[in-house]
N, C-alpha and C. Protein backbone atom coordinates (compact mmCIF):
# COMPACT_ATOMS: atom_id res chain seq x y z
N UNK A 1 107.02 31.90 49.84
CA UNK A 1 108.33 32.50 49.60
C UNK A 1 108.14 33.88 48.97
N UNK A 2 108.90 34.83 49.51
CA UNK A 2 109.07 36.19 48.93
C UNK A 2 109.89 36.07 47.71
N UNK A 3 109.84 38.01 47.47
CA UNK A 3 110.77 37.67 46.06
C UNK A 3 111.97 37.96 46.58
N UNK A 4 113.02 37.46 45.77
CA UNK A 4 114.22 36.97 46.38
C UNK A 4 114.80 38.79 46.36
N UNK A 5 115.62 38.95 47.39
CA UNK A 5 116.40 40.08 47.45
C UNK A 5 118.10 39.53 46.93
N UNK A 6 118.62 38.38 47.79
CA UNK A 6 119.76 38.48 47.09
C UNK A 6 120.07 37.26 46.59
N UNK A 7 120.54 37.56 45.35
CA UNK A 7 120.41 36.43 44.25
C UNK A 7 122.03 35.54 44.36
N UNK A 8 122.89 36.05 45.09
CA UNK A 8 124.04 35.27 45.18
C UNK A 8 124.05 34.07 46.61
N UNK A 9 123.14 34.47 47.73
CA UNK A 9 122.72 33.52 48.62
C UNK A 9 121.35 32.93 48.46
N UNK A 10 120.47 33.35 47.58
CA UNK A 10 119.18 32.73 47.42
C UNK A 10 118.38 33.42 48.53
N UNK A 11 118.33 34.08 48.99
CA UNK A 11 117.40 34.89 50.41
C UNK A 11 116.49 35.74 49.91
N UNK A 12 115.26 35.28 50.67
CA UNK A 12 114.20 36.26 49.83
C UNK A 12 113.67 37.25 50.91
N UNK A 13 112.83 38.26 50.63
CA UNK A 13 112.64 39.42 51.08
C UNK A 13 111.66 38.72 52.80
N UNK A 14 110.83 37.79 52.70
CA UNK A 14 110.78 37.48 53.88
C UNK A 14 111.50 36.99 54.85
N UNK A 15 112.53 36.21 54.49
CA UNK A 15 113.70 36.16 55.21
C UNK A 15 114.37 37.26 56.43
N UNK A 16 114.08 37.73 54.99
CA UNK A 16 115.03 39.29 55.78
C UNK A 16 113.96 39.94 56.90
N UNK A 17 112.96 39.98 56.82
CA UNK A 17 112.36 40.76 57.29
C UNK A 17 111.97 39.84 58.81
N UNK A 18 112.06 38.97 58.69
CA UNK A 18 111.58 37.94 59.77
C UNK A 18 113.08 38.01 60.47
N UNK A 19 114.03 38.16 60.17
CA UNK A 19 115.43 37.98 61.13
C UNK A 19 115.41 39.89 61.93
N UNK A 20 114.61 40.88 60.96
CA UNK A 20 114.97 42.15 61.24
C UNK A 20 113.63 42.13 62.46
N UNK A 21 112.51 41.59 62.34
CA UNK A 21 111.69 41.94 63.58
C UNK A 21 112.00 41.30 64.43
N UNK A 22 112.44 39.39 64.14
CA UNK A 22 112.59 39.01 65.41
C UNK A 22 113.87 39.09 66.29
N UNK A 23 114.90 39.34 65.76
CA UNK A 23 116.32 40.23 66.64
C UNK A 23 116.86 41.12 66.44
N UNK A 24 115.90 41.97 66.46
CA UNK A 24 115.94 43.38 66.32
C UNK A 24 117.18 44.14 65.84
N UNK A 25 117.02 43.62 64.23
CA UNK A 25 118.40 43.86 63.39
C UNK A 25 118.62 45.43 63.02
N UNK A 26 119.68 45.64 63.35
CA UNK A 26 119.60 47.50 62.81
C UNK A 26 120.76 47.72 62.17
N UNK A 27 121.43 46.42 61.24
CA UNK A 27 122.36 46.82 60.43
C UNK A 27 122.34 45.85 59.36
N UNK A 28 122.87 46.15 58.43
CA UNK A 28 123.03 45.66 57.06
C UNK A 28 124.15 44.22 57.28
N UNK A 29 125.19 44.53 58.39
CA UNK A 29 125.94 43.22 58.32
C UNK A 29 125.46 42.22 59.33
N UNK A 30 124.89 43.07 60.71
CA UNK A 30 123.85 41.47 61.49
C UNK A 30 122.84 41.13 60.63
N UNK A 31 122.23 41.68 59.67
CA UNK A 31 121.35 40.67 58.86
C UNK A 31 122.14 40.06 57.54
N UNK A 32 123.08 40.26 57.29
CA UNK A 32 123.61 39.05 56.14
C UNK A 32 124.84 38.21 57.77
N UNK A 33 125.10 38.21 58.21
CA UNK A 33 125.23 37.02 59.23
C UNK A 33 124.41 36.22 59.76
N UNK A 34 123.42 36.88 60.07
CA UNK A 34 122.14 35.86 59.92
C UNK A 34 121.63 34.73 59.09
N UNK A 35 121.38 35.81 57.50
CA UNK A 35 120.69 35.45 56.59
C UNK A 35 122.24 34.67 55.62
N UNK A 36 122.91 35.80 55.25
CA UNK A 36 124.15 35.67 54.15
C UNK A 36 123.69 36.28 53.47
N UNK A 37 122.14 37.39 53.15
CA UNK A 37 121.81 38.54 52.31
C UNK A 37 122.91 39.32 52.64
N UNK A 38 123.17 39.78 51.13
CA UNK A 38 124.47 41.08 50.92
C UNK A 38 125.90 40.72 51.42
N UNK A 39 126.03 39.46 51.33
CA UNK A 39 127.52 38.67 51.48
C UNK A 39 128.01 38.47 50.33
N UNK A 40 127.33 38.38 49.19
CA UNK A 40 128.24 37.95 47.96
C UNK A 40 128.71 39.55 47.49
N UNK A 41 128.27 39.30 46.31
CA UNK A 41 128.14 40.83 45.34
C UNK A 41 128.19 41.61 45.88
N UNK A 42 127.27 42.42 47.05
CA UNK A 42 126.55 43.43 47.49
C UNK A 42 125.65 44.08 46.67
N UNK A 43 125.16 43.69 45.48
CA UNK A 43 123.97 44.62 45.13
C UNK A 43 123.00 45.08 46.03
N UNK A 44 122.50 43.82 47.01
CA UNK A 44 121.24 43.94 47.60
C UNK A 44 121.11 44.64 48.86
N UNK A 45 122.47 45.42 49.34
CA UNK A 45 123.02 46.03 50.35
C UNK A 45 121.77 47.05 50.43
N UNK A 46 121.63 48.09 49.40
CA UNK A 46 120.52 49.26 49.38
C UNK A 46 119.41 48.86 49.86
N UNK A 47 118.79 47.28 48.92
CA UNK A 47 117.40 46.84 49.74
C UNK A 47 117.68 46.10 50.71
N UNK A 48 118.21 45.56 51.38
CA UNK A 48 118.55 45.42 52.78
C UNK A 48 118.55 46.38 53.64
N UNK A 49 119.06 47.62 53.61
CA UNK A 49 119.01 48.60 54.45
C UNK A 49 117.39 49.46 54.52
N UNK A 50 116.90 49.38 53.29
CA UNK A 50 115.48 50.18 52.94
C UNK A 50 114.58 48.84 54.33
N UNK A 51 115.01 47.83 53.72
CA UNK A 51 114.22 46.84 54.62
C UNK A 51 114.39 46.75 56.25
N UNK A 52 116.04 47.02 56.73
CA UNK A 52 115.70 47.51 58.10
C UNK A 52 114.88 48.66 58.39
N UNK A 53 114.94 49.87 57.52
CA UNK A 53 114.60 51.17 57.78
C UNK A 53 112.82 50.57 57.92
N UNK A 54 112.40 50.17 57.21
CA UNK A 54 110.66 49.56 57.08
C UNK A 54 110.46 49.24 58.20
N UNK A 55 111.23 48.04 58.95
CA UNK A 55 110.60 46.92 59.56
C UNK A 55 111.38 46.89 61.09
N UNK A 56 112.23 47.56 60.99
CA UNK A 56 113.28 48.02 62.65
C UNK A 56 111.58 48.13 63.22
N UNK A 57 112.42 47.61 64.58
CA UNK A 57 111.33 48.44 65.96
C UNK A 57 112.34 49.67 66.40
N UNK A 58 113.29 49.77 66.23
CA UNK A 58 114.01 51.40 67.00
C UNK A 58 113.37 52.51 65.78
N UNK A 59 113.21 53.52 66.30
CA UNK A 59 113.06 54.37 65.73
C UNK A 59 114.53 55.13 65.53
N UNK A 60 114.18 56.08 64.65
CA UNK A 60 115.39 57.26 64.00
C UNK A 60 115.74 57.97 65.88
N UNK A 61 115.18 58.56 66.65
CA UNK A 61 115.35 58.62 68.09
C UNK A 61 116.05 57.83 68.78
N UNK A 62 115.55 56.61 68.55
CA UNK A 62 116.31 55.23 69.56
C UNK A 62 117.99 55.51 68.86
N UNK A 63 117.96 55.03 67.34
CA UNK A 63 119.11 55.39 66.98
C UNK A 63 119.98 56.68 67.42
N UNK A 64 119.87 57.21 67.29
CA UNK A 64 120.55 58.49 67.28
C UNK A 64 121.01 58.89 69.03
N UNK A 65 120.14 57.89 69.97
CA UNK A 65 120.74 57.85 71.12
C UNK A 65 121.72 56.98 71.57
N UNK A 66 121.59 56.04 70.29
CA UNK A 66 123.10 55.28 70.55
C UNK A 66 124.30 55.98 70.02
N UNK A 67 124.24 56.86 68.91
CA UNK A 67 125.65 57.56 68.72
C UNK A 67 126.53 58.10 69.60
C-alpha cells in the first residue's frame, strides 16, 4: 500500500496511479469516479492532478490537440 493521498475516501497514491495508466485518466474527476480520490474535502485535488501530470501517457501535445 502507498501513502494515502486522500484521507476522506482512504485511497492511496498507488491507487491512483494504477487507474491513471491503466485508463488513461487525464482528469482529476475520471479519477475520483474511479477511485472516490478528491470526492470528499478536495484537499487532494492538487496531488491528484500532479499525479495525472507524472503518470498520463498523453503528452502536453496530445492534450492541447484536443482543445
Amino acid at each position: 500500500m502507498g501513502s494515502i493521498v486522500c484521507n476522506c475516501m482512504m485511497v492511496d497514491e498507488e491507487e491512483i496511479v494504477e487507474v491513471i495508466r491503466s485508463k488513461n485518466v487525464s482528469s482529476v474527476e475520471t479519477a475520483g469516479r474511479l477511485t472516490g480520490a478528491g470526492t470528499g474535502c478536495g484537499r487532494c485535488v492538487k496531488i491528484i492532478q500532479q499525479l495525472i501530470t507524472e503518470n498520463s501517457s498523453k503528452t502536453a501535445e496530445d492534450i492541447s490537440l484536443l482543445k
